[in-house]
PDB file of N, CA and C in Angstrom:
ATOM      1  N   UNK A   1     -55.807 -70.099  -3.150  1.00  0.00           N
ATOM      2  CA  UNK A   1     -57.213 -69.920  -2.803  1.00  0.00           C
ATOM      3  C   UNK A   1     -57.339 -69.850  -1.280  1.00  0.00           C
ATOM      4  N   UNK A   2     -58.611 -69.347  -0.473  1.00  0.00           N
ATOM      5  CA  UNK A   2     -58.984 -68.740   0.558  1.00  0.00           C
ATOM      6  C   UNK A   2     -60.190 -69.073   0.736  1.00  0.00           C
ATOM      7  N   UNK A   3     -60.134 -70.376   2.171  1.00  0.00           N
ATOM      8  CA  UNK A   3     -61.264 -70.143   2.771  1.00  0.00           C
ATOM      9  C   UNK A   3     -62.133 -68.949   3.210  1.00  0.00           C
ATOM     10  N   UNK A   4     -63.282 -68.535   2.559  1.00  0.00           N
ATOM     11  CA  UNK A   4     -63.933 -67.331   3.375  1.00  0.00           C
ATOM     12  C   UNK A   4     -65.331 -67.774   4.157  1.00  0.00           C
ATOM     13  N   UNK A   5     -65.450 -66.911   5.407  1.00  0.00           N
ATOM     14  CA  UNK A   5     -66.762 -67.102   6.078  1.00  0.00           C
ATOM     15  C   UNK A   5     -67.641 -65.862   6.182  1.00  0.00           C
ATOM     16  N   UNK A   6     -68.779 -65.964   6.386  1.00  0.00           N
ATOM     17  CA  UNK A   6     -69.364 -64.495   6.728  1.00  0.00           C
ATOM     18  C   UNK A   6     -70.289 -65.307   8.163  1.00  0.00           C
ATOM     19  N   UNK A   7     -70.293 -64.268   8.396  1.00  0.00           N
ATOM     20  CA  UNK A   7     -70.888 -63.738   9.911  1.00  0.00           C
ATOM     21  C   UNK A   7     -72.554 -63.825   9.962  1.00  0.00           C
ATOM     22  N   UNK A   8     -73.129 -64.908  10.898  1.00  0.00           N
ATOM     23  CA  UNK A   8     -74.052 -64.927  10.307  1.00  0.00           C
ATOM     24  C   UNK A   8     -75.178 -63.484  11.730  1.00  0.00           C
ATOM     25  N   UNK A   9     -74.646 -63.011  12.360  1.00  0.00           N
ATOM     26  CA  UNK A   9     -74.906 -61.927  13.023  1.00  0.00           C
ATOM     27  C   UNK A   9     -74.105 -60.854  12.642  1.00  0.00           C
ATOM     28  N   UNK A  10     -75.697 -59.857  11.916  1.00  0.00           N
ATOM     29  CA  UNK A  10     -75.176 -58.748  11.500  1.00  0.00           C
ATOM     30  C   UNK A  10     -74.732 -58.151  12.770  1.00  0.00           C
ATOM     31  N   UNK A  11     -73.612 -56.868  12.343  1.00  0.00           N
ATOM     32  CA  UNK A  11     -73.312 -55.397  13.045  1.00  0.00           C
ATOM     33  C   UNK A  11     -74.566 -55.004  13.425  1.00  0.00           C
ATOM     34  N   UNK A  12     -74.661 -54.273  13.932  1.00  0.00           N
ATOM     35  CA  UNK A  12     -75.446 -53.167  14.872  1.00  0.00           C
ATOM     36  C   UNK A  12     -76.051 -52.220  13.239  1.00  0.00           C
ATOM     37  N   UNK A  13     -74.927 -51.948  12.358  1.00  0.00           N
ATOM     38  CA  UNK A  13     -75.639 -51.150  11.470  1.00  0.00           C
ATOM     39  C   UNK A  13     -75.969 -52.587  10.488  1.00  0.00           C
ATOM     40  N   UNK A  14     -76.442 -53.324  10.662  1.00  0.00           N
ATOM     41  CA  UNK A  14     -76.899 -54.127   9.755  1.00  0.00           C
ATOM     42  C   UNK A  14     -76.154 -54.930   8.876  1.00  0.00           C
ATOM     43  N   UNK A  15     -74.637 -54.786   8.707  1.00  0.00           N
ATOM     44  CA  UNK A  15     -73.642 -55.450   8.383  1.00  0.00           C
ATOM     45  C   UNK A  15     -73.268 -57.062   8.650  1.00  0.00           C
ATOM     46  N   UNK A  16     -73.013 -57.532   7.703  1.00  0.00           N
ATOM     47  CA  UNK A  16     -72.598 -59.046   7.869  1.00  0.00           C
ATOM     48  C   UNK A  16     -71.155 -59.131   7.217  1.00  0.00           C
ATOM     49  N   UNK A  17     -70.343 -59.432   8.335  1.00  0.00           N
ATOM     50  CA  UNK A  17     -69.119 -58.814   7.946  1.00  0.00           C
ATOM     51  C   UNK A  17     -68.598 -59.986   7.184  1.00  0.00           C
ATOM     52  N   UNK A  18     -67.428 -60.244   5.915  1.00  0.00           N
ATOM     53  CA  UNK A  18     -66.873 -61.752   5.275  1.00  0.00           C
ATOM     54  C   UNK A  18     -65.172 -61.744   6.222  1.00  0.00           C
ATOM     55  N   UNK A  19     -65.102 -63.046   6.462  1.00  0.00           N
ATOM     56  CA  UNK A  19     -63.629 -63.368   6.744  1.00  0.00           C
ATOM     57  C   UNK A  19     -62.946 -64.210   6.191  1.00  0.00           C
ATOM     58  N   UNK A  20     -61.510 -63.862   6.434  1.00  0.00           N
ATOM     59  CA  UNK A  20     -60.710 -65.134   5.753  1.00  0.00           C
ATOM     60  C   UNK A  20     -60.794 -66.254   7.254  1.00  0.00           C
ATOM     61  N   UNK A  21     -60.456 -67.526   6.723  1.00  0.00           N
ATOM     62  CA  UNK A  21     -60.327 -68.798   7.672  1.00  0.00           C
ATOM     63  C   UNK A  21     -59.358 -68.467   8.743  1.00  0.00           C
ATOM     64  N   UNK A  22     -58.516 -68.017   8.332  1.00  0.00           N
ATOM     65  CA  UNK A  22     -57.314 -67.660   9.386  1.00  0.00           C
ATOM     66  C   UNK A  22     -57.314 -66.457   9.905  1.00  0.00           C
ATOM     67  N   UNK A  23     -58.604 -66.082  10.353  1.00  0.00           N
ATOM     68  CA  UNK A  23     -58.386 -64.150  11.108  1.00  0.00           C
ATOM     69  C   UNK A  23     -59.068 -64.455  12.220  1.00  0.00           C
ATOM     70  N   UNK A  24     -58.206 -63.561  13.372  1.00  0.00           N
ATOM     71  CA  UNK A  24     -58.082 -63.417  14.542  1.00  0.00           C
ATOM     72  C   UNK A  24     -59.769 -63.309  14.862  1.00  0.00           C
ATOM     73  N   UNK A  25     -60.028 -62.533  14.179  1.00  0.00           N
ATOM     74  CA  UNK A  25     -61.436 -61.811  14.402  1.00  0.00           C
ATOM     75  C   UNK A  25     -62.946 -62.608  13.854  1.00  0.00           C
ATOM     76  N   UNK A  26     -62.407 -64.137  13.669  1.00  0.00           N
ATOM     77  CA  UNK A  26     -63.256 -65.186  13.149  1.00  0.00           C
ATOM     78  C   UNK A  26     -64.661 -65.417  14.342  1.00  0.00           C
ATOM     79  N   UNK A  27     -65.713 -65.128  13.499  1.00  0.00           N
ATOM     80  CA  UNK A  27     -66.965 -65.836  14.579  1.00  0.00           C
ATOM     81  C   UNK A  27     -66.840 -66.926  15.092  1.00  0.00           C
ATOM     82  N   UNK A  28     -67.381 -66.954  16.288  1.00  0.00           N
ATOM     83  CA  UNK A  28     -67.817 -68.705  16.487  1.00  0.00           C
ATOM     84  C   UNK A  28     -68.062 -69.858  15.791  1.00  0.00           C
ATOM     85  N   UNK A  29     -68.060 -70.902  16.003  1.00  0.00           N
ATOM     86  CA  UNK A  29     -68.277 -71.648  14.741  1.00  0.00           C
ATOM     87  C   UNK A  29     -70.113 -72.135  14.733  1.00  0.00           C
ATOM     88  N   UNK A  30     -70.702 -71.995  15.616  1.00  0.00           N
ATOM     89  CA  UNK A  30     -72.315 -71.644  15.279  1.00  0.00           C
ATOM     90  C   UNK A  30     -72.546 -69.918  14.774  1.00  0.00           C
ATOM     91  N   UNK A  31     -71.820 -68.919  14.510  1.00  0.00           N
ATOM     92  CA  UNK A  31     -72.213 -68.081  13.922  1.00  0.00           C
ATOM     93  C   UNK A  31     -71.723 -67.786  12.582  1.00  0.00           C
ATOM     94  N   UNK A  32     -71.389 -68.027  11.764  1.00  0.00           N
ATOM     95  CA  UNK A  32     -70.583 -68.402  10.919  1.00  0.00           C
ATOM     96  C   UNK A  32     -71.156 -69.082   9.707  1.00  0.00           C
ATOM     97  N   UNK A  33     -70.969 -68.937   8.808  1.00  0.00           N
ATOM     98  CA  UNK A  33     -71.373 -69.910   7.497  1.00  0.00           C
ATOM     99  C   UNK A  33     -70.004 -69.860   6.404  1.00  0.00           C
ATOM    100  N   UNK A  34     -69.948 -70.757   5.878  1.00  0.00           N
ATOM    101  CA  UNK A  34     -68.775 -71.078   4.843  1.00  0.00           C
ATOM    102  C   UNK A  34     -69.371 -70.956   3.866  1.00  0.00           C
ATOM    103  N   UNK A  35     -68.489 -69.743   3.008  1.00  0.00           N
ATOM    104  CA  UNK A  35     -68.897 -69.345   1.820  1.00  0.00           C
ATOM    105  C   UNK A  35     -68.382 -69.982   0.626  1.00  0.00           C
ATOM    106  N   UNK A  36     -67.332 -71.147   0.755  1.00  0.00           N
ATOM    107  CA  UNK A  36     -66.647 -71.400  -0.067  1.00  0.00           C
ATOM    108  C   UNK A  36     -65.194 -70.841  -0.194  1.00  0.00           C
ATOM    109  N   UNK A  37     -64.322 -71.262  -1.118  1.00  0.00           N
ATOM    110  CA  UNK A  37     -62.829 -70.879  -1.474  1.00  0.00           C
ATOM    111  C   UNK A  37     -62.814 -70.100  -2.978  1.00  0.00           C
ATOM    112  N   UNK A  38     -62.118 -68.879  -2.261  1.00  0.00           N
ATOM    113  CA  UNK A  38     -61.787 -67.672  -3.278  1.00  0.00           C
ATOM    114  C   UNK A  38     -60.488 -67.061  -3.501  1.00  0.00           C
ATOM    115  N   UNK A  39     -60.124 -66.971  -4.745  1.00  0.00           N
ATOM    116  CA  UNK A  39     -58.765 -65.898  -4.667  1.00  0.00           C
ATOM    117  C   UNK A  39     -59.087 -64.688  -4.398  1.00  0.00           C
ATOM    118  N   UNK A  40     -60.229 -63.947  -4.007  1.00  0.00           N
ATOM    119  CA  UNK A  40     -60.202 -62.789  -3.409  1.00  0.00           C
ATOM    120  C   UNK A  40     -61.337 -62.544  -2.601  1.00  0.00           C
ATOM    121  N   UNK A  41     -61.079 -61.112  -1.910  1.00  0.00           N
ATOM    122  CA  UNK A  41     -62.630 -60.987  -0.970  1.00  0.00           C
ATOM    123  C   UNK A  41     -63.627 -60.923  -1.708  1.00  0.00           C
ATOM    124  N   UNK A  42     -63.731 -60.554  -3.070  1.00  0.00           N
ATOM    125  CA  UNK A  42     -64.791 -59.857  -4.056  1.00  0.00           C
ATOM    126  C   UNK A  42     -65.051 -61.183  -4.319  1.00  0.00           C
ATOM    127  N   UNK A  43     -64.910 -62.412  -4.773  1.00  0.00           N
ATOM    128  CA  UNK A  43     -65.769 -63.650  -4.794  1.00  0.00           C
ATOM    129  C   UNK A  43     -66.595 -64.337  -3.405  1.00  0.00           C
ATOM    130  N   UNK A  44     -65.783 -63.790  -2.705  1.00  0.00           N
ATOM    131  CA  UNK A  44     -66.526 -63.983  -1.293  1.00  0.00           C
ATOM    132  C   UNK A  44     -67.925 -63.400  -0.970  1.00  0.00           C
ATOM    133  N   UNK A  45     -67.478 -61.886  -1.074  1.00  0.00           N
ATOM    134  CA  UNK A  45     -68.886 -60.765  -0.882  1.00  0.00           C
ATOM    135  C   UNK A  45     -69.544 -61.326  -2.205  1.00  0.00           C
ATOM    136  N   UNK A  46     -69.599 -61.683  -3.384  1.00  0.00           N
ATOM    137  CA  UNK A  46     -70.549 -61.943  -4.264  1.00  0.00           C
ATOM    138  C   UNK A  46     -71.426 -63.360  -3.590  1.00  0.00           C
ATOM    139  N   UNK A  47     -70.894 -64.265  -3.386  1.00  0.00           N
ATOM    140  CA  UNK A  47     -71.187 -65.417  -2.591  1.00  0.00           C
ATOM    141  C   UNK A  47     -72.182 -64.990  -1.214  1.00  0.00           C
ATOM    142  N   UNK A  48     -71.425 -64.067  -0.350  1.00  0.00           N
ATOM    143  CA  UNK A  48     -72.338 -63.978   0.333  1.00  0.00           C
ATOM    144  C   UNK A  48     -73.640 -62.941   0.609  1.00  0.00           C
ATOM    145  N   UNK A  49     -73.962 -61.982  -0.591  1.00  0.00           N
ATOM    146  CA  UNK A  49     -74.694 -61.553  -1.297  1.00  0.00           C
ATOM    147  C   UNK A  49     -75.627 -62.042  -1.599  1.00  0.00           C
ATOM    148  N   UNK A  50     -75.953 -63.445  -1.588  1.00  0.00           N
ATOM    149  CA  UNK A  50     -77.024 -64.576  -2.149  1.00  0.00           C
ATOM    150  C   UNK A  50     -77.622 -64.859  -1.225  1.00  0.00           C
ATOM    151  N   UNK A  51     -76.756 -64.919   0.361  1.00  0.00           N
ATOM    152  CA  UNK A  51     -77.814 -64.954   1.835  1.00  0.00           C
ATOM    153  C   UNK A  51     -77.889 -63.661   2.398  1.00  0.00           C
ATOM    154  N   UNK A  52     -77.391 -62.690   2.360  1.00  0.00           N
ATOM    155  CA  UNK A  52     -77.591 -61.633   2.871  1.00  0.00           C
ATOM    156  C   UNK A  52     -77.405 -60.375   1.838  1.00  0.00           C
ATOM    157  N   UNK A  53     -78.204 -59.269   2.280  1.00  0.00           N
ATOM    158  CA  UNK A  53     -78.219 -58.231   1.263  1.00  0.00           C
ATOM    159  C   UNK A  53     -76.728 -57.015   1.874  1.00  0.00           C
ATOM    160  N   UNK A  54     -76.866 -56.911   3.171  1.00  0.00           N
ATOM    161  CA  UNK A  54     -75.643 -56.111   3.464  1.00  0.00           C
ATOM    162  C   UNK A  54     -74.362 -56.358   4.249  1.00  0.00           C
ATOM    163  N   UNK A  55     -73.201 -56.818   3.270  1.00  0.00           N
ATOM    164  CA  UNK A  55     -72.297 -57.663   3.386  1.00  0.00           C
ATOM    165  C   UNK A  55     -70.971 -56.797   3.647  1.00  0.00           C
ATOM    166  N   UNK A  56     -69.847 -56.707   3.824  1.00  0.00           N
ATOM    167  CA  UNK A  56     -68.518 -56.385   3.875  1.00  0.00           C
ATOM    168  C   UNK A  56     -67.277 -56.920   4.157  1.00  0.00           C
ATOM    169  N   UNK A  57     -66.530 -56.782   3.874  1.00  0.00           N
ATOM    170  CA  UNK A  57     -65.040 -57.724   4.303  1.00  0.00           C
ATOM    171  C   UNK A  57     -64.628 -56.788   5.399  1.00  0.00           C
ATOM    172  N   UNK A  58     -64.049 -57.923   6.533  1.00  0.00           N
ATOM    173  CA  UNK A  58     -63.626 -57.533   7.778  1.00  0.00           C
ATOM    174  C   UNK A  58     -62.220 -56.454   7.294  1.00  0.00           C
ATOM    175  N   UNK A  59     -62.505 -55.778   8.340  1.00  0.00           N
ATOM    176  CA  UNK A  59     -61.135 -55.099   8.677  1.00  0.00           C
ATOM    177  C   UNK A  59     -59.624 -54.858   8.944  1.00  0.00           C
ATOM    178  N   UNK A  60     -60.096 -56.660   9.720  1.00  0.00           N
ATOM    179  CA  UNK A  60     -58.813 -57.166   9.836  1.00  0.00           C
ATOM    180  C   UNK A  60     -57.996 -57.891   8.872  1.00  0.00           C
ATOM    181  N   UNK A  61     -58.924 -59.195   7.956  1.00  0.00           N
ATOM    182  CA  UNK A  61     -58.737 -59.585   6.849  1.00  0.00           C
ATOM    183  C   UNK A  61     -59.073 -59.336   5.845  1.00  0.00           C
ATOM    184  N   UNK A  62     -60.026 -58.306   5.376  1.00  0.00           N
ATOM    185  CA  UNK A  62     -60.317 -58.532   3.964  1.00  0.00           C
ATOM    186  C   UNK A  62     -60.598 -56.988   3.914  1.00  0.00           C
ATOM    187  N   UNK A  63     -59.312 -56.003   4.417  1.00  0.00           N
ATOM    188  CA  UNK A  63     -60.050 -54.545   4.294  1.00  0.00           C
ATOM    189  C   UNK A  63     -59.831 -54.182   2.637  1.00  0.00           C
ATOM    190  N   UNK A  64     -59.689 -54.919   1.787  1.00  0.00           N
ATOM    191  CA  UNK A  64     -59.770 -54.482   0.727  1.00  0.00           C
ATOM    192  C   UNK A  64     -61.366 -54.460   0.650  1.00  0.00           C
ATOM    193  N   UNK A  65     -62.216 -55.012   0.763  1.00  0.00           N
ATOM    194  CA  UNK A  65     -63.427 -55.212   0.645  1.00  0.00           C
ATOM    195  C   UNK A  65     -64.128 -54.416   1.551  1.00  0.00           C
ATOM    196  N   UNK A  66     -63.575 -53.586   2.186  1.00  0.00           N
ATOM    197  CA  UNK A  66     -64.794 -52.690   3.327  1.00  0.00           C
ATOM    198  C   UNK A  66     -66.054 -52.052   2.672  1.00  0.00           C
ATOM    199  N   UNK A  67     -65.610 -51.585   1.470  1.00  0.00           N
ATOM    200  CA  UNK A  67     -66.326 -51.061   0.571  1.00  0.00           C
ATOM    201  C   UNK A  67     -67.525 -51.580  -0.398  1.00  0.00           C
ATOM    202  N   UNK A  68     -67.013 -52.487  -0.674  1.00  0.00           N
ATOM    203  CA  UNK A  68     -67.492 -53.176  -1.979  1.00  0.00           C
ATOM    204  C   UNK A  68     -68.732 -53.817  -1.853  1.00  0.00           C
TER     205      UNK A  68
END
């Protein structure tokens, strides 16, 4: 299992990007919210779907999820 966080400052296009605990590319820890522990990005983005409407997995960690 996998700590994930999402970003609590969207992108520029309105994006709130999800991360794993251990990526380079981790927010601050006042921007940031803990989504809980997942075996994948897709429990993550569902999770963070509930505070925000437009969500994605980072690039760096979770480019399976860019999409989804």
């Amino acid at each position: 299992m996998t700590s994930y966080y999402v970003n609590k400052l969207a992108q520029e296009n309105g994006d709130h990007e999800v991360h794993e605990s251990e990526c380079s590319y981790m927010p601050a820890a006042g921007n940031r919210f803990y989504l809980g522990e997942f075996s994948s990005c897709q429990g993550a983005l569902w999770e963070a779907r509930k505070r925000y409407s437009q969500v994605k997995g980072c690039y760096h960690c979770s480019r399976e999820c860019l999409t989804s």
